[in-house]
C-alpha atoms as a PDB file:
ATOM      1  CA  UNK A   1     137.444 122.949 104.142  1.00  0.00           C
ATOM      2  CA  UNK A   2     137.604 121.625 100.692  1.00  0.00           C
ATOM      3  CA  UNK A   3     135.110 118.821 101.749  1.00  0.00           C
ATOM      4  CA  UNK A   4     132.496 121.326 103.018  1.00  0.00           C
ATOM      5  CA  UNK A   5     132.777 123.344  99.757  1.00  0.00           C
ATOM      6  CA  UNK A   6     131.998 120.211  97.682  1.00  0.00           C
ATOM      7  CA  UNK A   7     129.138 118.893 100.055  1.00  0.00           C
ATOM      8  CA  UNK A   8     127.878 122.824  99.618  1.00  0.00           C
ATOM      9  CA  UNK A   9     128.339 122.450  95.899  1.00  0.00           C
ATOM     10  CA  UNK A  10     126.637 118.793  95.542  1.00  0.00           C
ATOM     11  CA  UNK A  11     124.398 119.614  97.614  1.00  0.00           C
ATOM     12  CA  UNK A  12     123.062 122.685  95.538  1.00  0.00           C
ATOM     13  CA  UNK A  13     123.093 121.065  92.523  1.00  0.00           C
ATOM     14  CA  UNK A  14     120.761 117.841  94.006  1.00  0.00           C
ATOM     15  CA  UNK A  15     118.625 121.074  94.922  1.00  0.00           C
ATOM     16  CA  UNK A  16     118.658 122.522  91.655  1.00  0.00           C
ATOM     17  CA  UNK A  17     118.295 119.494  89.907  1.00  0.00           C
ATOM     18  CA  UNK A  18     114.658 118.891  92.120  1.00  0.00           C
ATOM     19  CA  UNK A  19     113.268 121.802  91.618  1.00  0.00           C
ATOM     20  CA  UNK A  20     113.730 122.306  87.885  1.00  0.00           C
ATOM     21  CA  UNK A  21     112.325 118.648  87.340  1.00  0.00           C
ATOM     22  CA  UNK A  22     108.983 119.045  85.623  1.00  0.00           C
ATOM     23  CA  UNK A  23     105.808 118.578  87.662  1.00  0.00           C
ATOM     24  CA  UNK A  24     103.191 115.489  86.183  1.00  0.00           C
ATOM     25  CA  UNK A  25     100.254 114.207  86.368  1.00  0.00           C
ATOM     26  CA  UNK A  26      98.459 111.276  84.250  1.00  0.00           C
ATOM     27  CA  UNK A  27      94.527 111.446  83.806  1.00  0.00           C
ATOM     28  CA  UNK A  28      92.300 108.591  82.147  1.00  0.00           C
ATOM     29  CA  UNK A  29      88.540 107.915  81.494  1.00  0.00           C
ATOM     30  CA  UNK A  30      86.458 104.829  81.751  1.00  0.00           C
ATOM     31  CA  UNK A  31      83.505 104.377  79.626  1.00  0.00           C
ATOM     32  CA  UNK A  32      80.974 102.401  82.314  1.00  0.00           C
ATOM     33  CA  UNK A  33      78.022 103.785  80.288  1.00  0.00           C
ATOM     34  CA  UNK A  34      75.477 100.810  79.385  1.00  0.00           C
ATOM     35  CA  UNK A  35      74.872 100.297  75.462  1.00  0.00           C
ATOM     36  CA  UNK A  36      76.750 103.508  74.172  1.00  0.00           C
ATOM     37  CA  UNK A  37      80.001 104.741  72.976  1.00  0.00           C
ATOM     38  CA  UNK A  38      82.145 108.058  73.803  1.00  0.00           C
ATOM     39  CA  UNK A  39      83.942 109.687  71.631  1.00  0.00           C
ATOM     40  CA  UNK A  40      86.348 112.789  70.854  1.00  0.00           C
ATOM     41  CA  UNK A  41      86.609 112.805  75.010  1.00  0.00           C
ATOM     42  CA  UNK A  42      88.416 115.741  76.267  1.00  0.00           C
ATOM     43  CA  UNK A  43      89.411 117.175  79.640  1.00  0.00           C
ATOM     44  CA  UNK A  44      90.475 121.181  79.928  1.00  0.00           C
ATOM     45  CA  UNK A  45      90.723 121.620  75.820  1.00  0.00           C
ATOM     46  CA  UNK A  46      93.257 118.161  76.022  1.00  0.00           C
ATOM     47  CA  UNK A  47      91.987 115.213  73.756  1.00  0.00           C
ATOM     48  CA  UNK A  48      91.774 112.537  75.637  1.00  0.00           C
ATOM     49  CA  UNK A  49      90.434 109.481  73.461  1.00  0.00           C
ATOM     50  CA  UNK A  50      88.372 109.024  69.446  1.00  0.00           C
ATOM     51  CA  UNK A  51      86.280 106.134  70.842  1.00  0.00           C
ATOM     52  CA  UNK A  52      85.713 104.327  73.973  1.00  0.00           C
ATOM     53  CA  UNK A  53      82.775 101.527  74.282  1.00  0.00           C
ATOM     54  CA  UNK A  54      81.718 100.255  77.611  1.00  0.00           C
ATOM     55  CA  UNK A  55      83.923  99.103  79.780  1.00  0.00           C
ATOM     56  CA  UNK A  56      87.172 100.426  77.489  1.00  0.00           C
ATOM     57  CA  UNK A  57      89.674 103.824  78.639  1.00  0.00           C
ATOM     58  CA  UNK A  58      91.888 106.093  77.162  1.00  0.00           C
ATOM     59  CA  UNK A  59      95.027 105.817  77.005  1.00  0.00           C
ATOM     60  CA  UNK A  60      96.811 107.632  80.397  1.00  0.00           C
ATOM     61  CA  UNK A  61      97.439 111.459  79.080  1.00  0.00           C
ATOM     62  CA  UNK A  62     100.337 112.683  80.556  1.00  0.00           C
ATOM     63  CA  UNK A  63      99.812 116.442  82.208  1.00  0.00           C
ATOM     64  CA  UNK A  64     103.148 118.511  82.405  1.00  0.00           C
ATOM     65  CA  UNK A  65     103.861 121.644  84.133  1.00  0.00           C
ATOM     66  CA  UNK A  66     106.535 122.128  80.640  1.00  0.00           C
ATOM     67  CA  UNK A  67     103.191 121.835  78.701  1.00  0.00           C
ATOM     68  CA  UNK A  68     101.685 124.553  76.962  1.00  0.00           C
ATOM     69  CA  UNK A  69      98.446 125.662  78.583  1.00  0.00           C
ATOM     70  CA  UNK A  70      99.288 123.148  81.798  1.00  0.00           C
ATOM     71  CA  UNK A  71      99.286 125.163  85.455  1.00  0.00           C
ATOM     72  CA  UNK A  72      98.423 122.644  88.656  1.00  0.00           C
ATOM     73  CA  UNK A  73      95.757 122.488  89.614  1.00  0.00           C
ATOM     74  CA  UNK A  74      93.946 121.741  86.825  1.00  0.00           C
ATOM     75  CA  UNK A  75      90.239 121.734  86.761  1.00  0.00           C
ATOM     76  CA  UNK A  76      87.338 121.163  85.068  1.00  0.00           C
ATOM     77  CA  UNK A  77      84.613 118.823  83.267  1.00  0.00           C
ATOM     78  CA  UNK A  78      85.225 115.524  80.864  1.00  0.00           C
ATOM     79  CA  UNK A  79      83.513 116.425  77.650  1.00  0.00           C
ATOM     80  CA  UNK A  80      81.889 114.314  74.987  1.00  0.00           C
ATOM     81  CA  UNK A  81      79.826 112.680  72.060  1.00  0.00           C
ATOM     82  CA  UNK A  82      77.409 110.131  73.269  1.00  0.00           C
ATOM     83  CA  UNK A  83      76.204 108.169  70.502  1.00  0.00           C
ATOM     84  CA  UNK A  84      74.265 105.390  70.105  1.00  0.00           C
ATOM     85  CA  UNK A  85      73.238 104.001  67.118  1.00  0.00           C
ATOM     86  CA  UNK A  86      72.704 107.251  64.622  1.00  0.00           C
ATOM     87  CA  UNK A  87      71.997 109.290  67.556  1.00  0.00           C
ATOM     88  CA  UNK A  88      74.393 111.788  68.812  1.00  0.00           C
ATOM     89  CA  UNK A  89      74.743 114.190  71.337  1.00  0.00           C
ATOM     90  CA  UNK A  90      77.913 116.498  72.989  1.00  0.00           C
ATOM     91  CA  UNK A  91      77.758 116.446  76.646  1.00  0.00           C
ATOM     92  CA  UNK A  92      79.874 117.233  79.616  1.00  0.00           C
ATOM     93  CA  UNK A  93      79.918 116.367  83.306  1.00  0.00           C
ATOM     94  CA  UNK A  94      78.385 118.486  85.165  1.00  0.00           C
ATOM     95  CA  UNK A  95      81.292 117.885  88.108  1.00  0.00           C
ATOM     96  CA  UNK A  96      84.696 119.657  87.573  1.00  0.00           C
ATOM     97  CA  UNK A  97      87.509 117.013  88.063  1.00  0.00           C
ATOM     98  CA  UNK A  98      90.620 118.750  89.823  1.00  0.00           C
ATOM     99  CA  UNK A  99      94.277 117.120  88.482  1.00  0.00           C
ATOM    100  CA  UNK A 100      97.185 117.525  91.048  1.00  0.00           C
ATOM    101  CA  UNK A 101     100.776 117.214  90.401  1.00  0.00           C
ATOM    102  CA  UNK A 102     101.810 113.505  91.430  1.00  0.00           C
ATOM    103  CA  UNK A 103      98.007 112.134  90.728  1.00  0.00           C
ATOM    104  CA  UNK A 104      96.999 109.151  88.497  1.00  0.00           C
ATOM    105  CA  UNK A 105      93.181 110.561  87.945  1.00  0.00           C
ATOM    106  CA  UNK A 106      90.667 107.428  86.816  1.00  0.00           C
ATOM    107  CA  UNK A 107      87.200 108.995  85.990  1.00  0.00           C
ATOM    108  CA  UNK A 108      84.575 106.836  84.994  1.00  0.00           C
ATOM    109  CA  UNK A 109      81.414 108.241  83.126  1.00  0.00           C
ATOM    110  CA  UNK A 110      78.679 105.907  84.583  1.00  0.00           C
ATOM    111  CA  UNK A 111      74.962 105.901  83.762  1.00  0.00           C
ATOM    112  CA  UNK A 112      74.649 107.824  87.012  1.00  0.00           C
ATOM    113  CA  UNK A 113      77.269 110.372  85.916  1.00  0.00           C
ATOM    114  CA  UNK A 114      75.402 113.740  85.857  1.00  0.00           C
ATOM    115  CA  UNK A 115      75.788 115.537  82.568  1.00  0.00           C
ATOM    116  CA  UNK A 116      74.543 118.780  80.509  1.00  0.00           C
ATOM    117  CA  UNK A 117      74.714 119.387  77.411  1.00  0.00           C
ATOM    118  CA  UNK A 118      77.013 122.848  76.914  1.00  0.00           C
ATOM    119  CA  UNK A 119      75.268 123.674  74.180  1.00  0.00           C
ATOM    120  CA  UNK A 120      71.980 124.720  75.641  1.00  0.00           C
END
């Protein structure tokens, strides 16, 4: 008897101990853009990166469901400066990227990646 109460007891707390473990994700973006920089790159209001030239990414940003403002799924475009030279110009994909519990999201802005600019 006493060994099925402690297997009970174990067992809940292995339970209890899963489920209150926080749920994560970790996003990153490439810069694959030819002959410009990113910068102040940010995905769902999260910075993401100051500067990125070609062929550099951001740090991995770590998503948490303990996070203020995190719920999975996430969703929603990579926003940005382009700048080249003096030139300068905010613009966001045009895709939304969904972020999933358990994911390691790479997203690479290409020179084929379709973009608008939000302001407009």
């Amino acid at each position: 008897m006493n060994s099925k109460i402690i297997s009970s007891l174990l067992l809940s707390a292995l339970f209890l101990f899963v489920s209150c473990k926080p749920k994560e994700a970790y996003l990153e973006v490439t810069n694959k853009v030819h002959n410009v920089k990113l910068e102040n790159i940010s995905y769902c209001g999260f910075w993401l990166g100051n500067s990125l030239l070609p062929g550099e990414s951001t740090k991995k940003m770590l998503f948490s469901d303990d996070m203020d403002d995190v719920s999975f799924p996430m969703s929603g475009p990579i926003r940005f400066y382009m700048v080249r030279g003096e030139n300068r110009v905010l613009l966001q994909t045009k895709e939304n990227y969904e972020l999933n519990t358990d994911q390691h999201l790479v997203i690479e802005i290409t020179d084929e990646t379709e973009v608008i600019n939000p302001m407009n």
